[in-house]
Protein backbone atom coordinates (compact mmCIF):
# COMPACT_ATOMS: atom_id res chain seq x y z
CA UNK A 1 0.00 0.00 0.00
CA UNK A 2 2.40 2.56 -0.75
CA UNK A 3 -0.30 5.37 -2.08
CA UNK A 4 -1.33 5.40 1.51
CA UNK A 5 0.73 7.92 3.68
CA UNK A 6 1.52 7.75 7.34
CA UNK A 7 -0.01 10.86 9.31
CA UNK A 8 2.85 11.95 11.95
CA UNK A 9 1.76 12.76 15.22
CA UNK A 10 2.91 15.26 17.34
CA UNK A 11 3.20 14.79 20.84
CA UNK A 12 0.41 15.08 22.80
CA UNK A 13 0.31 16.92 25.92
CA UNK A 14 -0.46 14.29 28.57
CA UNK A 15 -4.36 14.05 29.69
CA UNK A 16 -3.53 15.12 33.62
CA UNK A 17 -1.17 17.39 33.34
CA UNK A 18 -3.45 20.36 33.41
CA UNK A 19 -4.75 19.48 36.92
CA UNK A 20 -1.46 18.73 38.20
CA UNK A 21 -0.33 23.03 36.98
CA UNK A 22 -3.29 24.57 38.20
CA UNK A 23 -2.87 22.74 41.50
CA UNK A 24 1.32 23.68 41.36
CA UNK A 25 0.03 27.22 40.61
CA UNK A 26 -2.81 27.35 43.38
CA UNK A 27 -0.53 26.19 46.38
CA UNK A 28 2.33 28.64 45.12
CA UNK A 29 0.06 31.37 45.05
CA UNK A 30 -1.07 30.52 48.70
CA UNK A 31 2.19 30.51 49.61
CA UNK A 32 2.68 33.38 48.13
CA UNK A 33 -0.27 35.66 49.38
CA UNK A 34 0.72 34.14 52.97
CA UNK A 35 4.33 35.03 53.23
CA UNK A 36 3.43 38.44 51.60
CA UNK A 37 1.10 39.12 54.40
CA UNK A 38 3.10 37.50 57.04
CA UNK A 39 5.80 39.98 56.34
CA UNK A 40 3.79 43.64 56.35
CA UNK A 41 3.19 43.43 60.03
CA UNK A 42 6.69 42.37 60.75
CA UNK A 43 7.89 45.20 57.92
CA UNK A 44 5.83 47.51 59.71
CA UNK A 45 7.41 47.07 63.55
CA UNK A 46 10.82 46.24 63.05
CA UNK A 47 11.45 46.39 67.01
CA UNK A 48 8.43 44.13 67.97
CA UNK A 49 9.43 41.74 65.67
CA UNK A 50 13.04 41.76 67.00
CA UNK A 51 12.15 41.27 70.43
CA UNK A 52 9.67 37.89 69.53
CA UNK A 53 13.19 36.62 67.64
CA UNK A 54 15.18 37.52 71.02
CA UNK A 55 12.06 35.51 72.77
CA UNK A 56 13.55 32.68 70.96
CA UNK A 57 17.04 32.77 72.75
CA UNK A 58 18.63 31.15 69.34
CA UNK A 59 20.44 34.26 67.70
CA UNK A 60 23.43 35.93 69.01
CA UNK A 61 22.78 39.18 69.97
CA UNK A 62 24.64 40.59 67.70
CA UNK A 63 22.48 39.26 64.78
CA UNK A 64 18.80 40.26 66.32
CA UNK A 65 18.61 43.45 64.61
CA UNK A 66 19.99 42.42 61.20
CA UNK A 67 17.49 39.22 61.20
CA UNK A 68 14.81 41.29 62.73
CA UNK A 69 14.73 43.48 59.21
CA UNK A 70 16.01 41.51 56.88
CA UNK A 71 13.99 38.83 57.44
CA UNK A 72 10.64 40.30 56.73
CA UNK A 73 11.83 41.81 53.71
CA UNK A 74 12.98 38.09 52.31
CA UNK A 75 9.81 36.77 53.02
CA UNK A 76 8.33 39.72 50.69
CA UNK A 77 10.53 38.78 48.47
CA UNK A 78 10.24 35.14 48.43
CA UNK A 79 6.01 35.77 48.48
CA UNK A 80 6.01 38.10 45.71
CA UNK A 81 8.33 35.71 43.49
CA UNK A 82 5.98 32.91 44.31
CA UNK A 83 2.81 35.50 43.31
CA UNK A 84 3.94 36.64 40.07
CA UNK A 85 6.42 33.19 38.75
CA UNK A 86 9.18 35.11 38.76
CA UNK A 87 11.90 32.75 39.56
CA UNK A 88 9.45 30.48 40.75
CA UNK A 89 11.45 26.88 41.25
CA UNK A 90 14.49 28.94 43.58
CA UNK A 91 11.56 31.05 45.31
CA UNK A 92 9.53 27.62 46.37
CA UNK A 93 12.63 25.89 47.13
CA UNK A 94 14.06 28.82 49.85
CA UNK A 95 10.23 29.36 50.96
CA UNK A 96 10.05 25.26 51.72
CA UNK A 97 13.88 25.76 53.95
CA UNK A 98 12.36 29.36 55.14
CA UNK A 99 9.29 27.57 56.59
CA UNK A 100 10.81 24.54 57.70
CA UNK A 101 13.37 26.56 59.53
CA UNK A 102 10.43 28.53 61.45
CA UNK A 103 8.89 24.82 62.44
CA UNK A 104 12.20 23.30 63.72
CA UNK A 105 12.43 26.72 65.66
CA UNK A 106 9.33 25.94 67.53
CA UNK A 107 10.26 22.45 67.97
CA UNK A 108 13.45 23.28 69.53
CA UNK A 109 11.50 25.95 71.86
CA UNK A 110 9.65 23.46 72.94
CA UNK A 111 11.40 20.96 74.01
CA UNK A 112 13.80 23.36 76.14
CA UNK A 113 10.48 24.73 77.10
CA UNK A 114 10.67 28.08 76.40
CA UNK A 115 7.36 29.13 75.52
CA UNK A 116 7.29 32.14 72.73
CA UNK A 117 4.90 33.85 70.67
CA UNK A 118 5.44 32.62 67.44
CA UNK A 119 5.71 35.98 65.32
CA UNK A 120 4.82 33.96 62.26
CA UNK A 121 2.03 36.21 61.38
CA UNK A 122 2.49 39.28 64.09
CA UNK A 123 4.57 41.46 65.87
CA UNK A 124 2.38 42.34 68.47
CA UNK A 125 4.08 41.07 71.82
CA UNK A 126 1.82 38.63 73.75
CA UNK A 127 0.54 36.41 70.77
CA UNK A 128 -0.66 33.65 73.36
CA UNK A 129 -1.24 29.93 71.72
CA UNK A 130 0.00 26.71 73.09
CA UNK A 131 3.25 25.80 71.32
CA UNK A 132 1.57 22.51 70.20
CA UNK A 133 -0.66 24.62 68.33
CA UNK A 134 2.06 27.03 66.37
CA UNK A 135 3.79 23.72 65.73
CA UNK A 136 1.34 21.60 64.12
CA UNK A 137 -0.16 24.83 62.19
CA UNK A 138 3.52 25.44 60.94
CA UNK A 139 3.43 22.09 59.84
CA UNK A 140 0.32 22.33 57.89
CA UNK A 141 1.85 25.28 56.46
CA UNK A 142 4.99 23.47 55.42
CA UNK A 143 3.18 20.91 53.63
CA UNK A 144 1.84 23.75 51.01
CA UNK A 145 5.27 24.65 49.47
CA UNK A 146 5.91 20.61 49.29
CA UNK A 147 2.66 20.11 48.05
CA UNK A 148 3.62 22.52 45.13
CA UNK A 149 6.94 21.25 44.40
CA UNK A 150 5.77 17.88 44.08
CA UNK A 151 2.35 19.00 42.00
CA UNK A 152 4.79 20.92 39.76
CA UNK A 153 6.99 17.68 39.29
CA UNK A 154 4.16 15.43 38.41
CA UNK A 155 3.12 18.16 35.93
CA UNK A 156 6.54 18.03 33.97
CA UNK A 157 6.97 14.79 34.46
CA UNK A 158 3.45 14.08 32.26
CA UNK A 159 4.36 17.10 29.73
CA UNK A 160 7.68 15.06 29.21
């Protein structure tokens, strides 16, 4: 049958890959939105914010004040980059060590019970929760960035 040509085929773009994006691009945007708005308050009262870090008794005192501004400003950074894509793979990757940095704070707080105010959201002095409670919500919040890494993997993984 040689009058009869063969069609080529392009590849397809897997079925569920589409999910697997808008799901990537959901949980960075959360992440986004929530270490954007985490920041402004912390932006906002640079010296409340320093004294929940010294609360923490982790830091040298040396490095309070530098960590105190700088680190509200990265989380802006790191939310905004998240928000719009830009550099989006680095920007999950730092928020992920960022937020698992904040949890193993806690952790360690907690088990030499010292019991702090966990400044995740707040500068105001006198946040009162349980630790339990800032530890398994900083959890749950940890699992979003993963949750978007690994969404984002499946979804190149089908488009390959």
């Amino acid at each position: 049958m040689q009058g009869l040509r063969q069609v080529e085929r392009q590849p397809a773009r897997q079925e569920g890959s589409a999910p697997w994006e808008s799901l990537a691009w959901l949980l960075r945007l959360l992440v986004g939105c929530m270490l954007i708005y985490a920041s402004a308050d912390k932006i906002l009262h640079p010296q409340d914010f320093a004294s929940i870090v010294k609360d923490y008794r982790l830091l040298p005192e040396v490095l309070l004040h530098p960590v105190a501004i700088w680190l509200p400003w990265f989380e802006l950074l790191l939310g905004v980059c998240l928000y719009t894509g830009f550099w989006r793979h680095g920007a999950l990757f730092l928020a992920t060590a960022l937020l698992g940095a904040f949890w193993l704070a806690l952790i360690v707080n907690y088990f030499r019970g010292i019991d702090v105010g966990c400044g995740c959201f707040t500068s105001t002095p006198g946040e009162a929760s349980p630790m339990l409670w800032y530890i398994g919500r900083d959890a749950l919040l940890l699992t979003l960035p993963l949750a978007a890494w690994e969404a984002g993997r499946r979804a190149e993984a089908q488009q390959a």
